[in-house]
Each structure stands twice: as structure tokens, then as C-alpha cells.
C-alpha atoms as a PDB file:
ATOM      1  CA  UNK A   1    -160.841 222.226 138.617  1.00  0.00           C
ATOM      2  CA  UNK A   2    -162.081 225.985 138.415  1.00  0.00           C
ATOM      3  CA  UNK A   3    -160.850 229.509 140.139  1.00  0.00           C
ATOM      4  CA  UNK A   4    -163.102 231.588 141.818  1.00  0.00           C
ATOM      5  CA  UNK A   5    -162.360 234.931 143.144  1.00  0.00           C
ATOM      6  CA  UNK A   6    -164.145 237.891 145.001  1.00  0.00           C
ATOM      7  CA  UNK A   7    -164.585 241.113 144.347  1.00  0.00           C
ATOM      8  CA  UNK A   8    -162.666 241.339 147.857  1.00  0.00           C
ATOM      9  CA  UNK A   9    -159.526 239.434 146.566  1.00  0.00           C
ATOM     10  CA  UNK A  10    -160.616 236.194 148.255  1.00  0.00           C
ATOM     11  CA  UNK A  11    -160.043 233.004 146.578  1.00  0.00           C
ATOM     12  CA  UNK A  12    -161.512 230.059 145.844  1.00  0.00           C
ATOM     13  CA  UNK A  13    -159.303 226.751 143.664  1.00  0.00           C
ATOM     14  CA  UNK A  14    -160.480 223.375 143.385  1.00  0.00           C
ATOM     15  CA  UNK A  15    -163.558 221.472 141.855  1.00  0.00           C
ATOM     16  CA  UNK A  16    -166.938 221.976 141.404  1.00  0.00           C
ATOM     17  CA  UNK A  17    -170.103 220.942 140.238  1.00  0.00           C
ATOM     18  CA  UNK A  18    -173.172 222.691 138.320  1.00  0.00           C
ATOM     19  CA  UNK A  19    -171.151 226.174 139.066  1.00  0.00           C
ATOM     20  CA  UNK A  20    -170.481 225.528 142.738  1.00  0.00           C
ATOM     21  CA  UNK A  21    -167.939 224.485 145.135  1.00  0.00           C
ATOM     22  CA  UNK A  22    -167.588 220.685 145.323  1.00  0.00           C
ATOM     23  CA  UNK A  23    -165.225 218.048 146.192  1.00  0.00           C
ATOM     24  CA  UNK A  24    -161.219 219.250 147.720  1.00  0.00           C
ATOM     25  CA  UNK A  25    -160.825 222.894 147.299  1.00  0.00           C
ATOM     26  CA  UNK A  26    -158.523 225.834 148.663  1.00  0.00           C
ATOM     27  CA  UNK A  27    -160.197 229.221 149.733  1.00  0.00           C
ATOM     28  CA  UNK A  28    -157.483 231.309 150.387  1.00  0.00           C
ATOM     29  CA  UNK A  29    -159.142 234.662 152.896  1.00  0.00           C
ATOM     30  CA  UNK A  30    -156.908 236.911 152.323  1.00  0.00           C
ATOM     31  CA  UNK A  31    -158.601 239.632 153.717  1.00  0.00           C
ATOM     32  CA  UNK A  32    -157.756 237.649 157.413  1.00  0.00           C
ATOM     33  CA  UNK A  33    -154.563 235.790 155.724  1.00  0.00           C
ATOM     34  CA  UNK A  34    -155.908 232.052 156.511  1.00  0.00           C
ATOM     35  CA  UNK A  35    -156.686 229.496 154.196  1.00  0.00           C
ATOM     36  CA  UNK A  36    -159.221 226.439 154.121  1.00  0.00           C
ATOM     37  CA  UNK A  37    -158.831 223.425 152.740  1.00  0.00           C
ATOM     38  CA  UNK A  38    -160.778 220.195 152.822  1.00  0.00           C
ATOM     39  CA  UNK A  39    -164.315 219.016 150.955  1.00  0.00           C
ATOM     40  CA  UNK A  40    -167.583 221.049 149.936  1.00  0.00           C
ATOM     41  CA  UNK A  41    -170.738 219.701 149.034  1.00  0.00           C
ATOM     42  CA  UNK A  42    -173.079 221.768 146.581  1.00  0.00           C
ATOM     43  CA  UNK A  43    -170.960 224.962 147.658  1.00  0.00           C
ATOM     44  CA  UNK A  44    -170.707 224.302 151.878  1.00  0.00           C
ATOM     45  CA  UNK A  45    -168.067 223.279 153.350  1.00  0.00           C
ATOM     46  CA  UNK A  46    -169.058 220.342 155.231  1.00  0.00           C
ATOM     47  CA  UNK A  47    -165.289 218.941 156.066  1.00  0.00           C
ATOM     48  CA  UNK A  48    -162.298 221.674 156.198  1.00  0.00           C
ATOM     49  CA  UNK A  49    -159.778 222.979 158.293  1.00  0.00           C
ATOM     50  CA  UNK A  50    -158.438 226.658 158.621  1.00  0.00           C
ATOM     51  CA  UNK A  51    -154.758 227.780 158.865  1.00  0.00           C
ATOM     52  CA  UNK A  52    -152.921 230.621 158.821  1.00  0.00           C
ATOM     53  CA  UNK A  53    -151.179 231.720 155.910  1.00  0.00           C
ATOM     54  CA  UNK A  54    -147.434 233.017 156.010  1.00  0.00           C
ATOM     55  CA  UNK A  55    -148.262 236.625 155.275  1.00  0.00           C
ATOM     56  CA  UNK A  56    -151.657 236.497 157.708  1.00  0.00           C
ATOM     57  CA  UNK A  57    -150.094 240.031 159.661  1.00  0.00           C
ATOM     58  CA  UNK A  58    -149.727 241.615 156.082  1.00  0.00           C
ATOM     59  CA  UNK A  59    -153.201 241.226 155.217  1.00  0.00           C
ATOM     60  CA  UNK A  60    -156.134 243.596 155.400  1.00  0.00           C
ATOM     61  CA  UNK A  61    -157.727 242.857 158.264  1.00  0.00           C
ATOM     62  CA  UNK A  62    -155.483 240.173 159.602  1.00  0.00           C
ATOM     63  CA  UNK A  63    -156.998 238.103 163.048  1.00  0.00           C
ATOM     64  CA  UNK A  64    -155.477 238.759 166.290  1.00  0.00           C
ATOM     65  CA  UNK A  65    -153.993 235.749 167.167  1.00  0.00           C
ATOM     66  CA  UNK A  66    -152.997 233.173 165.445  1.00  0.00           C
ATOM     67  CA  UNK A  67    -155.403 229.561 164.829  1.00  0.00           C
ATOM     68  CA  UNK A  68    -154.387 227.445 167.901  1.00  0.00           C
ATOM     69  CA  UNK A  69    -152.840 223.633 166.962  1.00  0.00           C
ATOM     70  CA  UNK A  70    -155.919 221.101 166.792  1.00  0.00           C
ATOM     71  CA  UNK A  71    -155.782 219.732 170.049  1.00  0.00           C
ATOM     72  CA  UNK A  72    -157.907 216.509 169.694  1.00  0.00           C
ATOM     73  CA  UNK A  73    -156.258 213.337 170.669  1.00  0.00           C
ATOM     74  CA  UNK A  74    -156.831 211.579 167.388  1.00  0.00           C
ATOM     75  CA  UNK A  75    -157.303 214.182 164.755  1.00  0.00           C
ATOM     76  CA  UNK A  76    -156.253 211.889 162.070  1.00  0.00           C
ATOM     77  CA  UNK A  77    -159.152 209.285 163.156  1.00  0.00           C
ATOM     78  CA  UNK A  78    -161.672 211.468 163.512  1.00  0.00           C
ATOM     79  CA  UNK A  79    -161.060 213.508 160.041  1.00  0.00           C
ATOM     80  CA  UNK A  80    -160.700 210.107 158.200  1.00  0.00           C
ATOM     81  CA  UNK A  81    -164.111 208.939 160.024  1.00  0.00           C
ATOM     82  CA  UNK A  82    -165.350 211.656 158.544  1.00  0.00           C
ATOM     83  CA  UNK A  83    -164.290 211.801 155.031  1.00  0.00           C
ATOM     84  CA  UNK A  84    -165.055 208.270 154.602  1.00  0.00           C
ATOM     85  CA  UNK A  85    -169.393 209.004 155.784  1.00  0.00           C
ATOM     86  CA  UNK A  86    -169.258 212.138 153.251  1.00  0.00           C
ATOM     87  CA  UNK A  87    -167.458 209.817 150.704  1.00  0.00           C
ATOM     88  CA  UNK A  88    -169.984 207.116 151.553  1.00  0.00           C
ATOM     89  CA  UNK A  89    -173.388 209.780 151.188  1.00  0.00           C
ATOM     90  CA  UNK A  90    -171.754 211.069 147.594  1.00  0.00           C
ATOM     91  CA  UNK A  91    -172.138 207.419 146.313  1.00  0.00           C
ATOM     92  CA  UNK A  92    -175.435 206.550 147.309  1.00  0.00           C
ATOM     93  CA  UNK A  93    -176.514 210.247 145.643  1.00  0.00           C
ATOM     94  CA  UNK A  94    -175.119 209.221 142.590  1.00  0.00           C
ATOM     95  CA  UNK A  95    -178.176 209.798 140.119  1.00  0.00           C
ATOM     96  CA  UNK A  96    -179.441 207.009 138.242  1.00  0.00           C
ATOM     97  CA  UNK A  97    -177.910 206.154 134.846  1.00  0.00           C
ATOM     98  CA  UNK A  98    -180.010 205.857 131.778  1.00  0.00           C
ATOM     99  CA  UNK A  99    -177.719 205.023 129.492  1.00  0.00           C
ATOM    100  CA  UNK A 100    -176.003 201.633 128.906  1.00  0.00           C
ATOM    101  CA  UNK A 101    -172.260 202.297 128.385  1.00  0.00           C
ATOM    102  CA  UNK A 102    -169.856 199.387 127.109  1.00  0.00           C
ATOM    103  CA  UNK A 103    -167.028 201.041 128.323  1.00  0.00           C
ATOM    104  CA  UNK A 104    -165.687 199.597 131.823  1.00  0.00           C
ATOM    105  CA  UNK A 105    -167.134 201.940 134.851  1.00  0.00           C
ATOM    106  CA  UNK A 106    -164.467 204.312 136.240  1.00  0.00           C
ATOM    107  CA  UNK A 107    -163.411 204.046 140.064  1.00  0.00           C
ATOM    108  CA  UNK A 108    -165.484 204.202 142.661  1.00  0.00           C
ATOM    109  CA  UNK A 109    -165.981 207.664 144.358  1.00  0.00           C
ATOM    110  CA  UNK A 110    -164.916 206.147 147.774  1.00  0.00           C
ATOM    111  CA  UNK A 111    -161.025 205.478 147.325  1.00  0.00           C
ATOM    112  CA  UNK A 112    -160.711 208.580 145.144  1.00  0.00           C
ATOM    113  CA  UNK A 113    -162.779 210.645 147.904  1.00  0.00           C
ATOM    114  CA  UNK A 114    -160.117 209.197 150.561  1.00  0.00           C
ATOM    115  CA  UNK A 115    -157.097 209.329 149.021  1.00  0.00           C
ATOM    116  CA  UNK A 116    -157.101 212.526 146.552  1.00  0.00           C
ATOM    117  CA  UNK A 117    -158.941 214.628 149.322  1.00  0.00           C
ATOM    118  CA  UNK A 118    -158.172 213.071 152.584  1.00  0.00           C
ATOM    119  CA  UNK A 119    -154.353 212.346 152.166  1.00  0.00           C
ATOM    120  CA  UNK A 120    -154.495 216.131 151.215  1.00  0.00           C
ATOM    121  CA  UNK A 121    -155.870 217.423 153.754  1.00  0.00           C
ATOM    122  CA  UNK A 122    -153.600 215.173 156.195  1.00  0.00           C
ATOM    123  CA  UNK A 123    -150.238 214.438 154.204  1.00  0.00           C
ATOM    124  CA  UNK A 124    -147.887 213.864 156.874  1.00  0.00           C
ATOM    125  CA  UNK A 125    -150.172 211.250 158.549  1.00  0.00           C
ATOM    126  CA  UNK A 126    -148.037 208.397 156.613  1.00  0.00           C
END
């Protein structure tokens, strides 16, 4: 886990990789008081959602109205769909191991993927 912020006050918390944004993070715009939250890959966000923050009319340059309620019929489905194909891609980029290790292999990417990130990003679908 790592914090990055900008020389404009915007800021970024959650993991990376090789110095860039990757896995669940937080990037908090405080310069339009909204937050996104979900999964980057290799510093893109390729799976987030936006929302405002509490203070979003004390901020800078805050945005005229406020972010609408998602309005798809099942958002929960079609996030999860989602998360589960990125999940899915990480694994089979895994790079190849040349080492032999006699320790027993870790989880797989896939159920940590789904339920550290996902359940995150959707908590109250339970």
C-alpha cells in the first residue's frame, strides 16, 4: 500500500506495482470533492466508480451537480462480471517463475481480486 499526492492536493491510497497505481485504490479529487475507488492496472483505472465526497461544495472547484445514483438494473452483476475478467487477465499475466520454491504457493489472485477489491467497492451487496 503506498500514498500518492499532487502538487494540486489530489490524492492517491492503495497499491501499486513497479511505482504505479495497481490493484484497489482511493483517489480522493479534491479539487472537484469526489472520490474514486475500484481497480487500476499499470496506473489506469480500468474498473472504478466516482462519488461525491461530503465536503464536494467546499472544494476548489467543486462540480455543479452532484454524481447521479447508478441507474443500471443490476449494478452489482455487472461490476462483479467485471472484476472477475480483470481478475481472470491478472492471472494469466502472471510472469513465469524461475525459481523452484518449497514453500506452499500463496492464494490465487482470483478470490483475493474478488473479495478484497470487489466486496469493497460494493459492501452492502451482502
Amino acid at each position: 500500500l503506498g500514498l500518492f499526492v499532487a502538487s494540486n492536493g489530489n490524492r492517491y491510497e492503495g497499491q501499486w506495482r513497479a511505482d504505479r497505481k495497481h490493484g484497489y485504490g482511493e483517489y480522493y479529487h479534491l479539487d472537484s470533492g469526489q472520490m474514486q475507488f475500484g481497480l487500476w492496472n499499470q496506473g489506469i483505472a480500468v474498473c472504478t466508480s466516482m462519488r461525491d465526497i461530503l465536503f464536494r461544495q467546499a472544494s476548489r472547484q467543486p462540480t455543479p451537480y452532484p454524481i447521479p445514483e447508478v441507474s443500471l438494473q443490476n449494478p452489482h452483476y455487472v461490476h462483479d462480471t467485471e472484476c472477475k475478467r480483470i481478475a481472470t487477465a491478472q492471472v494469466e499475466q502472471k510472469p513465469e517463475v524461475t525459481e523452484v520454491s518449497t514453500t506452499s504457493p500463496g492464494p490465487s489472485l482470483s478470490p483475493w481480486f474478488y473479495i478484497d477489491c470487489c466486496d469493497r467497492v460494493f459492501p452492502s451487496r451482502h
